[in-house]
N, C-alpha and C. Protein backbone atom coordinates (compact mmCIF):
# COMPACT_ATOMS: atom_id res chain seq x y z
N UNK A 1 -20.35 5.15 15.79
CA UNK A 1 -21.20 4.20 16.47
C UNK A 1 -21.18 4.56 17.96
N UNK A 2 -22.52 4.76 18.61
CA UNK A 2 -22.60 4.95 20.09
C UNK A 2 -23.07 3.92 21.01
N UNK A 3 -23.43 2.74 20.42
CA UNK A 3 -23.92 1.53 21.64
C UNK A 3 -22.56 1.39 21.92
N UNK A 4 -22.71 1.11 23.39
CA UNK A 4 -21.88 0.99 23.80
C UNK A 4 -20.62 1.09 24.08
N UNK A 5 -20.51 2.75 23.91
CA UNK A 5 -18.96 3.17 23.43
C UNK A 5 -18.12 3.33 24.87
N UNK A 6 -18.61 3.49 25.91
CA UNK A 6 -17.77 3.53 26.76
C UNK A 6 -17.86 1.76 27.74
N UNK A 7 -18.10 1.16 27.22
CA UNK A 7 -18.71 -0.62 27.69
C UNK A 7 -16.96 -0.80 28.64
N UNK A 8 -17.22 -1.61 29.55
CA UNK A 8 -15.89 -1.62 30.14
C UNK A 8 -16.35 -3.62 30.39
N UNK A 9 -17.36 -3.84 29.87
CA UNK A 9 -17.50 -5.45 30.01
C UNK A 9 -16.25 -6.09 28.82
N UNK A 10 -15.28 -7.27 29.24
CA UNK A 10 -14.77 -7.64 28.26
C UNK A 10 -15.50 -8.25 27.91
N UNK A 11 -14.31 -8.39 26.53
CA UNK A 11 -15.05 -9.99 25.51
C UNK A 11 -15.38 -11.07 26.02
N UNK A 12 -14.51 -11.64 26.91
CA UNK A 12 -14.70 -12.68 27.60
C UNK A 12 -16.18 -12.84 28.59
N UNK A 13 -16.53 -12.15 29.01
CA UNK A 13 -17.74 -11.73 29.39
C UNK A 13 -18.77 -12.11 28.77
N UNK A 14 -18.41 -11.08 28.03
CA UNK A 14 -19.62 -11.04 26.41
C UNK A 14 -19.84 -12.01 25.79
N UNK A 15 -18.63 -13.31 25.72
CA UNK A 15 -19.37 -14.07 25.01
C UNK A 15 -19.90 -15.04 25.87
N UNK A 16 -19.39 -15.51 27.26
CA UNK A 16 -20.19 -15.70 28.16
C UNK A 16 -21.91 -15.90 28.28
N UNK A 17 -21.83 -14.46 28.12
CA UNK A 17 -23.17 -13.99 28.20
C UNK A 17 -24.21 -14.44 26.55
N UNK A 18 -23.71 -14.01 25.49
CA UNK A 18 -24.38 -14.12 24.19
C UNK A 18 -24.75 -15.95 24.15
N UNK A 19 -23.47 -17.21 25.12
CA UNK A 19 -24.12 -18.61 24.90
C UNK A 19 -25.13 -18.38 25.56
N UNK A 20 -25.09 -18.11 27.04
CA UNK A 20 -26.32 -18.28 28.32
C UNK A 20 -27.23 -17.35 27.09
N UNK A 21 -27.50 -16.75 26.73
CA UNK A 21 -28.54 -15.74 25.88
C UNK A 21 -28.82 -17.10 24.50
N UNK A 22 -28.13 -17.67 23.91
CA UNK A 22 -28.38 -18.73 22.90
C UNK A 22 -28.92 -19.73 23.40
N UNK A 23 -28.69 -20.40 24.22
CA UNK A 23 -28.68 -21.45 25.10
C UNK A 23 -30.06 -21.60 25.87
N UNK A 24 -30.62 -20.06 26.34
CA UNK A 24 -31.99 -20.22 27.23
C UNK A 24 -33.03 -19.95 25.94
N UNK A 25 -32.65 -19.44 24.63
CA UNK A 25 -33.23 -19.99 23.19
C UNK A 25 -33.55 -21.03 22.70
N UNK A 26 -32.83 -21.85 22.78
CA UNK A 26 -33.00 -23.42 22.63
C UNK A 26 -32.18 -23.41 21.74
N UNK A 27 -31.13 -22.63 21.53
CA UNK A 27 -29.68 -22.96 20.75
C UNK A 27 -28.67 -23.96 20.99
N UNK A 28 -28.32 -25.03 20.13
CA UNK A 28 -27.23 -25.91 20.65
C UNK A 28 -26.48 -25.78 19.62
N UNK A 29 -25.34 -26.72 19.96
CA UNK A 29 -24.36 -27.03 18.98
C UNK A 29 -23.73 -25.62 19.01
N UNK A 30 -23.37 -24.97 19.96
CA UNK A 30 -23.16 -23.52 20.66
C UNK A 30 -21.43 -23.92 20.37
N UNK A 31 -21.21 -22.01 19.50
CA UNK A 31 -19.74 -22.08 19.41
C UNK A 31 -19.09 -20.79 19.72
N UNK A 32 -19.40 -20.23 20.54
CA UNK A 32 -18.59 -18.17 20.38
C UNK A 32 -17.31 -18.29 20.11
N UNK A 33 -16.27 -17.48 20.12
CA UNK A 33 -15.26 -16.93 19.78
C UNK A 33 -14.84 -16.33 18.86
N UNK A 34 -13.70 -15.90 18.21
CA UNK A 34 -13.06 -15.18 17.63
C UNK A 34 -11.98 -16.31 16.46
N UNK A 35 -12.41 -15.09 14.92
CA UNK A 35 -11.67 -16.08 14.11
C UNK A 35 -10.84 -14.78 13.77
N UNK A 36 -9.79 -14.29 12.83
CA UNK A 36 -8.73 -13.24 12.23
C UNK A 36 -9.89 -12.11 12.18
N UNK A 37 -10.05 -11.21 12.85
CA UNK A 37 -10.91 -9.97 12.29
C UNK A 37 -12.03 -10.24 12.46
N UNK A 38 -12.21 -11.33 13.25
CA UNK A 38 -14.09 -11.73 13.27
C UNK A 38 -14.63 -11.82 14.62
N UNK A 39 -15.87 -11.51 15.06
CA UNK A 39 -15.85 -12.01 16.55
C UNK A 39 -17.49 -12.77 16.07
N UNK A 40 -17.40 -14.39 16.39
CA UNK A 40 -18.28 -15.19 15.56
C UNK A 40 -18.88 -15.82 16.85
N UNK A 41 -20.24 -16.14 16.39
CA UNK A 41 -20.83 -17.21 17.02
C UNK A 41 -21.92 -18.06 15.91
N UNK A 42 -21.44 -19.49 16.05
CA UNK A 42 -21.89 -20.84 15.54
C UNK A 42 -22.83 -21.14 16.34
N UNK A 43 -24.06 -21.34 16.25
CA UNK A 43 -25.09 -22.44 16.72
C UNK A 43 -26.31 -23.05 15.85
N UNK A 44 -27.20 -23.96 16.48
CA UNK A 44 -28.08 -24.55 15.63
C UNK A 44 -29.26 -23.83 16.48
N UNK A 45 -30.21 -23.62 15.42
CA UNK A 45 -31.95 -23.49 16.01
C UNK A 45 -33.05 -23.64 15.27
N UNK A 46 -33.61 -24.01 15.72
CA UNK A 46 -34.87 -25.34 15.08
C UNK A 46 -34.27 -25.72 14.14
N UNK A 47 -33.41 -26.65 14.07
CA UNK A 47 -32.75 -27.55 12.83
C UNK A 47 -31.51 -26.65 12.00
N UNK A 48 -31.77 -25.08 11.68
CA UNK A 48 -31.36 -24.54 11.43
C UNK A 48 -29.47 -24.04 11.74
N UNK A 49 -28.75 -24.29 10.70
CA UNK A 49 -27.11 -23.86 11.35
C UNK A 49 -27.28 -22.51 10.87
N UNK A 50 -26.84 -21.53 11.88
CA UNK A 50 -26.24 -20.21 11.36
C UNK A 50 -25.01 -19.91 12.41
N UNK A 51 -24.38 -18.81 11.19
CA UNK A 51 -23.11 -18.38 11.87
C UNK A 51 -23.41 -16.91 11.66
N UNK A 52 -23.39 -16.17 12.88
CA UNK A 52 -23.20 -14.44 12.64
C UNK A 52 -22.04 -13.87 12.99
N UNK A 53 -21.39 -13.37 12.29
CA UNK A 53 -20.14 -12.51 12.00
C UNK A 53 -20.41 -11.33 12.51
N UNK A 54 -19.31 -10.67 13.44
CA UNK A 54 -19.10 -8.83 13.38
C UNK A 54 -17.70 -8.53 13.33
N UNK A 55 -17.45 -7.45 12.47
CA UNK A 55 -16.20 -6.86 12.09
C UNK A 55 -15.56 -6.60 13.57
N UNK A 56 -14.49 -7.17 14.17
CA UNK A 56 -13.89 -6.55 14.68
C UNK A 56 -12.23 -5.70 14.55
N UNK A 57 -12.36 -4.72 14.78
CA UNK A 57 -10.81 -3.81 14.41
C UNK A 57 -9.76 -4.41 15.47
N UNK A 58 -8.58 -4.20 14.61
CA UNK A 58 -7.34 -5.01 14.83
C UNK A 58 -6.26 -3.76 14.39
N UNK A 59 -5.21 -4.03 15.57
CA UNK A 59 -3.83 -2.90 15.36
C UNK A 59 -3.80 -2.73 13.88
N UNK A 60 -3.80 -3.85 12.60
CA UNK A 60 -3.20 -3.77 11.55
C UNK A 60 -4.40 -3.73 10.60
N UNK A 61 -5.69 -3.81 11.06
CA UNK A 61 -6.76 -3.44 10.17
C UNK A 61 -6.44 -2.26 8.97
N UNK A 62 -6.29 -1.05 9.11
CA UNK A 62 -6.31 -0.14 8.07
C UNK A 62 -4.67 0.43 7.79
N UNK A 63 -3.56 -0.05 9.04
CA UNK A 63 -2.51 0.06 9.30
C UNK A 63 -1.46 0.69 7.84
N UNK A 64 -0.39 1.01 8.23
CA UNK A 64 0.35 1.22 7.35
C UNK A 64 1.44 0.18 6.06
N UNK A 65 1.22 -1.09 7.18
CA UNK A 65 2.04 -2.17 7.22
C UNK A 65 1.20 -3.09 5.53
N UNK A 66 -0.19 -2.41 5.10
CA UNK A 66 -0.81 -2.98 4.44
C UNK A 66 -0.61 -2.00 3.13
N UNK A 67 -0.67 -3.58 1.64
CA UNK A 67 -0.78 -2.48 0.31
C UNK A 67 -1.89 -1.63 -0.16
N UNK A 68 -1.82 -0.96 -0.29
CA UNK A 68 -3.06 0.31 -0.37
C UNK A 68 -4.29 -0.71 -0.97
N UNK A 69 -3.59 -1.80 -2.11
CA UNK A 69 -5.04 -2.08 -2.51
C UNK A 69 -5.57 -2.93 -1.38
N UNK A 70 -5.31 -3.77 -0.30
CA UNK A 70 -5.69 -4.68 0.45
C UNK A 70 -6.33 -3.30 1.44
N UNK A 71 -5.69 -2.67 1.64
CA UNK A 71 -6.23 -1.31 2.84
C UNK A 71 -7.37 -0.65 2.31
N UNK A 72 -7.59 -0.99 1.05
CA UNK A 72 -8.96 -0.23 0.23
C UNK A 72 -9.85 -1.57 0.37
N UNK A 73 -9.76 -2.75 0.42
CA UNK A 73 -10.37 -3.91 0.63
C UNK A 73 -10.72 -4.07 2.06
N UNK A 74 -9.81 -3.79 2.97
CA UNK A 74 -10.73 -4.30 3.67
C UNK A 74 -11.49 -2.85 4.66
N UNK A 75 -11.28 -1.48 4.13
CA UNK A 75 -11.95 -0.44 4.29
C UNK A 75 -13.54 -1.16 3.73
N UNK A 76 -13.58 -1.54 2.46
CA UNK A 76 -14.62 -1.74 1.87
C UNK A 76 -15.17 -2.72 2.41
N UNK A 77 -14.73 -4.01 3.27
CA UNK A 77 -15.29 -4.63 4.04
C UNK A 77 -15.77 -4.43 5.05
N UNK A 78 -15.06 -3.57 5.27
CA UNK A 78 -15.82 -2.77 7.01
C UNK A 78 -16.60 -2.22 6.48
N UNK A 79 -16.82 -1.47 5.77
CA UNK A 79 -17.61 -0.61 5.64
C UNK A 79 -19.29 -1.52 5.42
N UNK A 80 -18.84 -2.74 4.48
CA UNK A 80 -20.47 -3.65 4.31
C UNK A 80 -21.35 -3.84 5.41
N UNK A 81 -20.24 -4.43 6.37
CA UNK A 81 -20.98 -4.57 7.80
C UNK A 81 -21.08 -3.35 8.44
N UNK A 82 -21.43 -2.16 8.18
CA UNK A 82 -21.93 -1.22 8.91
C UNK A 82 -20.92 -0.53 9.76
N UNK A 83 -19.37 -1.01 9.60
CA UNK A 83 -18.79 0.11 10.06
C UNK A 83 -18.44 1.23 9.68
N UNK A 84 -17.92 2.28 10.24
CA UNK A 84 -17.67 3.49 10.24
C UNK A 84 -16.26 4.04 10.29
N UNK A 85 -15.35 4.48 9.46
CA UNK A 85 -14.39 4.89 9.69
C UNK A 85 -14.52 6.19 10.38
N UNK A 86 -14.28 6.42 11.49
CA UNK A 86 -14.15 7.48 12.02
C UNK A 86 -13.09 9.27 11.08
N UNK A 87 -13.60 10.01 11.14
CA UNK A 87 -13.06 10.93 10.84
C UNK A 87 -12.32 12.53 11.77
N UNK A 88 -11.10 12.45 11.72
CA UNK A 88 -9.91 11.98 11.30
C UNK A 88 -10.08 10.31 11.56
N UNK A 89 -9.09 9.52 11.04
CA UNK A 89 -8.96 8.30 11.81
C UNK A 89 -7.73 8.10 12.69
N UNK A 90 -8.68 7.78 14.02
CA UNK A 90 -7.40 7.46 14.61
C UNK A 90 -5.84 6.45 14.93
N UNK A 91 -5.26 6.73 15.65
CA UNK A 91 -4.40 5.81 15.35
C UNK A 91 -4.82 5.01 16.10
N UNK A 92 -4.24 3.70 15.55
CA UNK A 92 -4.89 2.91 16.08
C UNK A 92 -3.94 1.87 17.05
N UNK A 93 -4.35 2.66 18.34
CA UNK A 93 -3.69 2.52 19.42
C UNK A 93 -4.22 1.20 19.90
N UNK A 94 -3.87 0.22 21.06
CA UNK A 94 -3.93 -0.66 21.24
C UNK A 94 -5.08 -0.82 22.29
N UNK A 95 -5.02 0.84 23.27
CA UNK A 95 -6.36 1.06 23.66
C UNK A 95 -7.80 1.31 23.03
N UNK A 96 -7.15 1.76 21.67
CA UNK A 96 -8.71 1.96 20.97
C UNK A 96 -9.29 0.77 20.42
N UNK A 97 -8.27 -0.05 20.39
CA UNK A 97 -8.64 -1.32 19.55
C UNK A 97 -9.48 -2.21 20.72
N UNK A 98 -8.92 -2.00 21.77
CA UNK A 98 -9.66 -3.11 23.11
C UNK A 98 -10.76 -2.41 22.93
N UNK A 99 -11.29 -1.01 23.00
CA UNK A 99 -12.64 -0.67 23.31
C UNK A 99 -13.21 -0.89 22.08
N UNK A 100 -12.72 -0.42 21.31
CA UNK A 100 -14.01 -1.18 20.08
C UNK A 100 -14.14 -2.53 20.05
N UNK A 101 -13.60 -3.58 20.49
CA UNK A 101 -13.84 -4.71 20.00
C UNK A 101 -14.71 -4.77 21.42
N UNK A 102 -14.68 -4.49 22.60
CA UNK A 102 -15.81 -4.31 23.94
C UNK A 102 -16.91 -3.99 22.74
N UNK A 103 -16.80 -2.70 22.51
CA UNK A 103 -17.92 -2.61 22.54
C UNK A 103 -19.08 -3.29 21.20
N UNK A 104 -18.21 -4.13 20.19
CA UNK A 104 -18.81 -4.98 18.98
C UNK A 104 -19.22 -6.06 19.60
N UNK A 105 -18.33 -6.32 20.63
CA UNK A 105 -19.35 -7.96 21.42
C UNK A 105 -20.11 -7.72 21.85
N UNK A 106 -20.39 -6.45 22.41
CA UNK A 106 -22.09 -5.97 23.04
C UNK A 106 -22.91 -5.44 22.31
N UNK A 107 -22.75 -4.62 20.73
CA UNK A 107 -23.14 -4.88 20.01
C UNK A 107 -23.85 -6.03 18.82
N UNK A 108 -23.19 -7.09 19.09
CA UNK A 108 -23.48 -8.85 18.84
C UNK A 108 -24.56 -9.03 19.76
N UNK A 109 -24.19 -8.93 20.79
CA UNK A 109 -25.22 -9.50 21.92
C UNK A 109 -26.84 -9.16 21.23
N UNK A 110 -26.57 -7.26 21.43
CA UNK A 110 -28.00 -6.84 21.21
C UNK A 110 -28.85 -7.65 19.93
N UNK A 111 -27.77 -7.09 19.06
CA UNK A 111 -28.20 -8.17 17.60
C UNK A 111 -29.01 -9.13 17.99
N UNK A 112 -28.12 -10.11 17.97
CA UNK A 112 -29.01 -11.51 18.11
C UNK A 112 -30.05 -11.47 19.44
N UNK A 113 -29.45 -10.56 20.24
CA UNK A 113 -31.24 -10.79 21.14
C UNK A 113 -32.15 -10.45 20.54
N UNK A 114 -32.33 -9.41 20.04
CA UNK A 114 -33.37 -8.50 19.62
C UNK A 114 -34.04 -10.07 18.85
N UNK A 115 -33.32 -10.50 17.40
CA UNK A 115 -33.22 -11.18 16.78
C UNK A 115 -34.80 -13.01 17.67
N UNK A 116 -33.84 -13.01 18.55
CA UNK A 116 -33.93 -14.34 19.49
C UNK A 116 -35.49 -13.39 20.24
N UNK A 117 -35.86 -12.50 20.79
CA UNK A 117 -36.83 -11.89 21.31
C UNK A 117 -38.20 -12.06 20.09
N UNK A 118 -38.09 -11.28 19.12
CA UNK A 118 -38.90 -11.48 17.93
C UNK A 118 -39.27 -12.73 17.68
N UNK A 119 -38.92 -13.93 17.62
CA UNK A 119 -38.81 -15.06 17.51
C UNK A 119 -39.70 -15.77 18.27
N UNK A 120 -39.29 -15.13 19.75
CA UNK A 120 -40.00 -15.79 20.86
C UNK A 120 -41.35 -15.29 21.14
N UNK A 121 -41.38 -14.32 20.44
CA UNK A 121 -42.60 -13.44 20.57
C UNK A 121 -44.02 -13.94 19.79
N UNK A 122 -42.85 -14.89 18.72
CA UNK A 122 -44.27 -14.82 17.25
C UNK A 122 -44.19 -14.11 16.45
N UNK A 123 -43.41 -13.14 16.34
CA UNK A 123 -43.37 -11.99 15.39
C UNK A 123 -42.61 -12.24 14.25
N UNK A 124 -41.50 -13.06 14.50
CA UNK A 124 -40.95 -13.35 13.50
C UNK A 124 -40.91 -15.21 13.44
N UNK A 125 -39.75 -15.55 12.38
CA UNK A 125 -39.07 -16.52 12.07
C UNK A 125 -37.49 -16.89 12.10
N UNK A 126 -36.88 -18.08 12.15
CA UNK A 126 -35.65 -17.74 12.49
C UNK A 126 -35.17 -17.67 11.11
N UNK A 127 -36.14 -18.53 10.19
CA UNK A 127 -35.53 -17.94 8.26
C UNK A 127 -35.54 -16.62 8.54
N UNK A 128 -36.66 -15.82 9.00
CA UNK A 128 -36.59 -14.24 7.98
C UNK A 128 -35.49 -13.50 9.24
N UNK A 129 -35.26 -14.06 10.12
CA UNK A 129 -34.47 -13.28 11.47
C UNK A 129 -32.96 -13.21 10.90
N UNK A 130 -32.79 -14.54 10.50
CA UNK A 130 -31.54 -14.79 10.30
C UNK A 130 -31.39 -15.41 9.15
N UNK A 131 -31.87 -15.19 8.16
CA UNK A 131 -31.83 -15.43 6.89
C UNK A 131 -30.37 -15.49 5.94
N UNK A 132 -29.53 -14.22 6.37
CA UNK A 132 -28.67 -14.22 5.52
C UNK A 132 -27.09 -14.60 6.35
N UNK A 133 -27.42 -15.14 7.70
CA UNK A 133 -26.43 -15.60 8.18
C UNK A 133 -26.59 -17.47 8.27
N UNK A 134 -27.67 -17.87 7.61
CA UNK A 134 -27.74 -19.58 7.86
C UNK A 134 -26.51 -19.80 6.88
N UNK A 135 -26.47 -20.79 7.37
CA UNK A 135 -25.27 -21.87 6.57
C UNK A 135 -25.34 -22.69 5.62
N UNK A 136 -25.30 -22.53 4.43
CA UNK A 136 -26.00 -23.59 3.42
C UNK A 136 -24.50 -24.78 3.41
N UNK A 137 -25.28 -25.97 2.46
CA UNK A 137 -23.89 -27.15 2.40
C UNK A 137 -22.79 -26.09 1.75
N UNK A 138 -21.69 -26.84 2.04
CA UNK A 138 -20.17 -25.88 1.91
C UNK A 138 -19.68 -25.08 2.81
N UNK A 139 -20.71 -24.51 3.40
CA UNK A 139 -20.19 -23.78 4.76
C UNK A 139 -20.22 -21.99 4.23
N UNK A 140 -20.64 -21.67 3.54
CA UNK A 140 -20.93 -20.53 3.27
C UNK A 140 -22.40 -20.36 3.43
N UNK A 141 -22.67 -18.47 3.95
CA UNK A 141 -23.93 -18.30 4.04
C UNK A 141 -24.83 -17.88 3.07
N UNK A 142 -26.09 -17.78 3.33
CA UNK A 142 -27.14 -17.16 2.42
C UNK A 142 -26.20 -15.52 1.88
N UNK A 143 -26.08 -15.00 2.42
CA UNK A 143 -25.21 -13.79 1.96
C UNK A 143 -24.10 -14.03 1.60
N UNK A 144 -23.19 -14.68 1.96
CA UNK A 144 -21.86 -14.98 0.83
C UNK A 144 -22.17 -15.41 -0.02
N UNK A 145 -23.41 -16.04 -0.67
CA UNK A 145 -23.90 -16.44 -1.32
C UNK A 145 -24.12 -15.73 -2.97
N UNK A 146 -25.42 -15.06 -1.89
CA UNK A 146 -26.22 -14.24 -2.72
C UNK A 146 -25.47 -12.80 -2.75
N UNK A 147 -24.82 -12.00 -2.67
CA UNK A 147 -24.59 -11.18 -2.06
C UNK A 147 -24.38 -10.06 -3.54
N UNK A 148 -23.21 -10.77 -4.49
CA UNK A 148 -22.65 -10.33 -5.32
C UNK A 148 -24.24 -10.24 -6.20
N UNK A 149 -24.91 -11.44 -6.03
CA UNK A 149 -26.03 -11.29 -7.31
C UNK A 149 -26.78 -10.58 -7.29
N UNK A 150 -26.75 -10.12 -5.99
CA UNK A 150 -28.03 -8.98 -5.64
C UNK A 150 -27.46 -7.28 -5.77
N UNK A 151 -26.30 -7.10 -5.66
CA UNK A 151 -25.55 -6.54 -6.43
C UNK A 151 -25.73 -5.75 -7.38
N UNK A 152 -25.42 -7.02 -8.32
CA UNK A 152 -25.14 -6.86 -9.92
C UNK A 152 -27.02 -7.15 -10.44
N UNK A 153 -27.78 -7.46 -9.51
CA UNK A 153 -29.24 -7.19 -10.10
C UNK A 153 -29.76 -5.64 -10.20
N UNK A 154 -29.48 -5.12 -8.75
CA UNK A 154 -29.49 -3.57 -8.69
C UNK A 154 -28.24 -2.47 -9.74
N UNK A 155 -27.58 -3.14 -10.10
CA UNK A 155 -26.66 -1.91 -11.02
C UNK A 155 -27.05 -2.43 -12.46
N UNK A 156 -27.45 -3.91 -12.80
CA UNK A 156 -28.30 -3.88 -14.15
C UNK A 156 -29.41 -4.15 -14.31
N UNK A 157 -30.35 -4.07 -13.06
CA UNK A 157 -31.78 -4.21 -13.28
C UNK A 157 -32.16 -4.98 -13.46
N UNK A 158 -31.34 -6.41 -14.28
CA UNK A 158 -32.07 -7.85 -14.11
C UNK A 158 -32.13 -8.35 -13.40
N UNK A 159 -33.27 -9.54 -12.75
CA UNK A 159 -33.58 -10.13 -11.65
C UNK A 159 -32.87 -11.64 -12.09
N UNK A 160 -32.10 -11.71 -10.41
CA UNK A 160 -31.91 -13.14 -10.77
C UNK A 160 -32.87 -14.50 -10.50
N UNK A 161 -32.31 -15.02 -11.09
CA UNK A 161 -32.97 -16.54 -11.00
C UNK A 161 -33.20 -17.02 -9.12
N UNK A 162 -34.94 -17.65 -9.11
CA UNK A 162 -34.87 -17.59 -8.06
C UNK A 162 -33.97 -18.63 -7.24
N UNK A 163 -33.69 -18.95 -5.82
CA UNK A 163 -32.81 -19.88 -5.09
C UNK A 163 -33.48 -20.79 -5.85
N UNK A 164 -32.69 -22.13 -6.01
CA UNK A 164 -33.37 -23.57 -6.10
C UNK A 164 -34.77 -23.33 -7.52
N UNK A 165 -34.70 -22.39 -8.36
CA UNK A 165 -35.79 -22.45 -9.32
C UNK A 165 -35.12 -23.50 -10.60
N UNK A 166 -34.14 -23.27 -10.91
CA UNK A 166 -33.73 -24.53 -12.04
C UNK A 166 -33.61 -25.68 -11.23
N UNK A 167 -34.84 -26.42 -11.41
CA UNK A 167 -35.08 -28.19 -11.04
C UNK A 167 -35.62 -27.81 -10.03
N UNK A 168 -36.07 -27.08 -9.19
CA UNK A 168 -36.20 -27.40 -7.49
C UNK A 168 -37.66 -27.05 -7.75
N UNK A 169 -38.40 -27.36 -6.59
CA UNK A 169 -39.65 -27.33 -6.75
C UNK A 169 -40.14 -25.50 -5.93
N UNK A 170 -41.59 -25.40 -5.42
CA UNK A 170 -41.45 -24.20 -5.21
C UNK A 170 -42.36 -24.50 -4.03
């Protein structure tokens, strides 16, 4: 990954910047920070709750300290969200870990601007923008959701049942 690989803005900064960027959206109910491995931001827009997630790397992410099968798990989790294990991999020094996580909060940023720009433009919607990060009741998203079913539709070819089609109207 090259956005922003040499970024010397911290996190603290960054998320700074991503509310004032939510906020002149007409985003409320505004939440940034950081959960175990996550660098998150919570807000509402047009009625809408979403939460967007980015992988951030941690000393003990792929570490030694972990059982191979959890180190194959959460390889495979990084990997969903679009990261990249670097090859060789490095160690994962405490400096490499500050700059990648720089540079995933400025990576976030772009995200959701781009996201928040389209929007403002007319071009899009905040369903189809952010579709698979809204928050349904329970607190899970359209993609934790759906994620597995769409899945297992592509490796057996059957289509699933649409959202809300047993009882719901259309």
């Amino acid at each position: 990954m090259t956005y922003a690989k040499g970024t010397t803005v911290s996190p603290e900064k960054s998320r700074v910047e991503l509310d004032k960027l939510l906020g002149k959206h007409g985003a409320t109910a505004r939440a940034i920070g950081t959960a175990p491995g996550w660098a998150v931001a919570h807000f509402e827009l047009q009625g809408r709750k979403i939460r967007v997630r980015v992988p951030l790397p941690t000393d003990a992410l792929f570490g030694p300290g972990w059982p191979e099968a959890e180190r194959a798990k959460r390889k495979a989790a990084w990997a969903t969200f679009g990261g990249k294990e670097p090859s060789p991999w490095p160690r994962n020094t405490r400096a490499w870990v500050e700059q990648a996580e720089r540079q995933r909060w400025r990576a976030m940023i772009l995200l959701v601007k781009a996201k928040l720009e389209a929007i403002e433009m007319g071009l899009s919607t905040v369903e189809r923008e952010f579709l698979a990060d809204l928050l349904l009741p329970g607190g899970v998203t359209v993609h934790e959701e759906i994620a597995g079913t769409i899945a297992a539709a592509y490796q057996t070819g059957n289509l699933p049942p649409l959202l809300g089609a047993a009882g719901g109207t259309r």
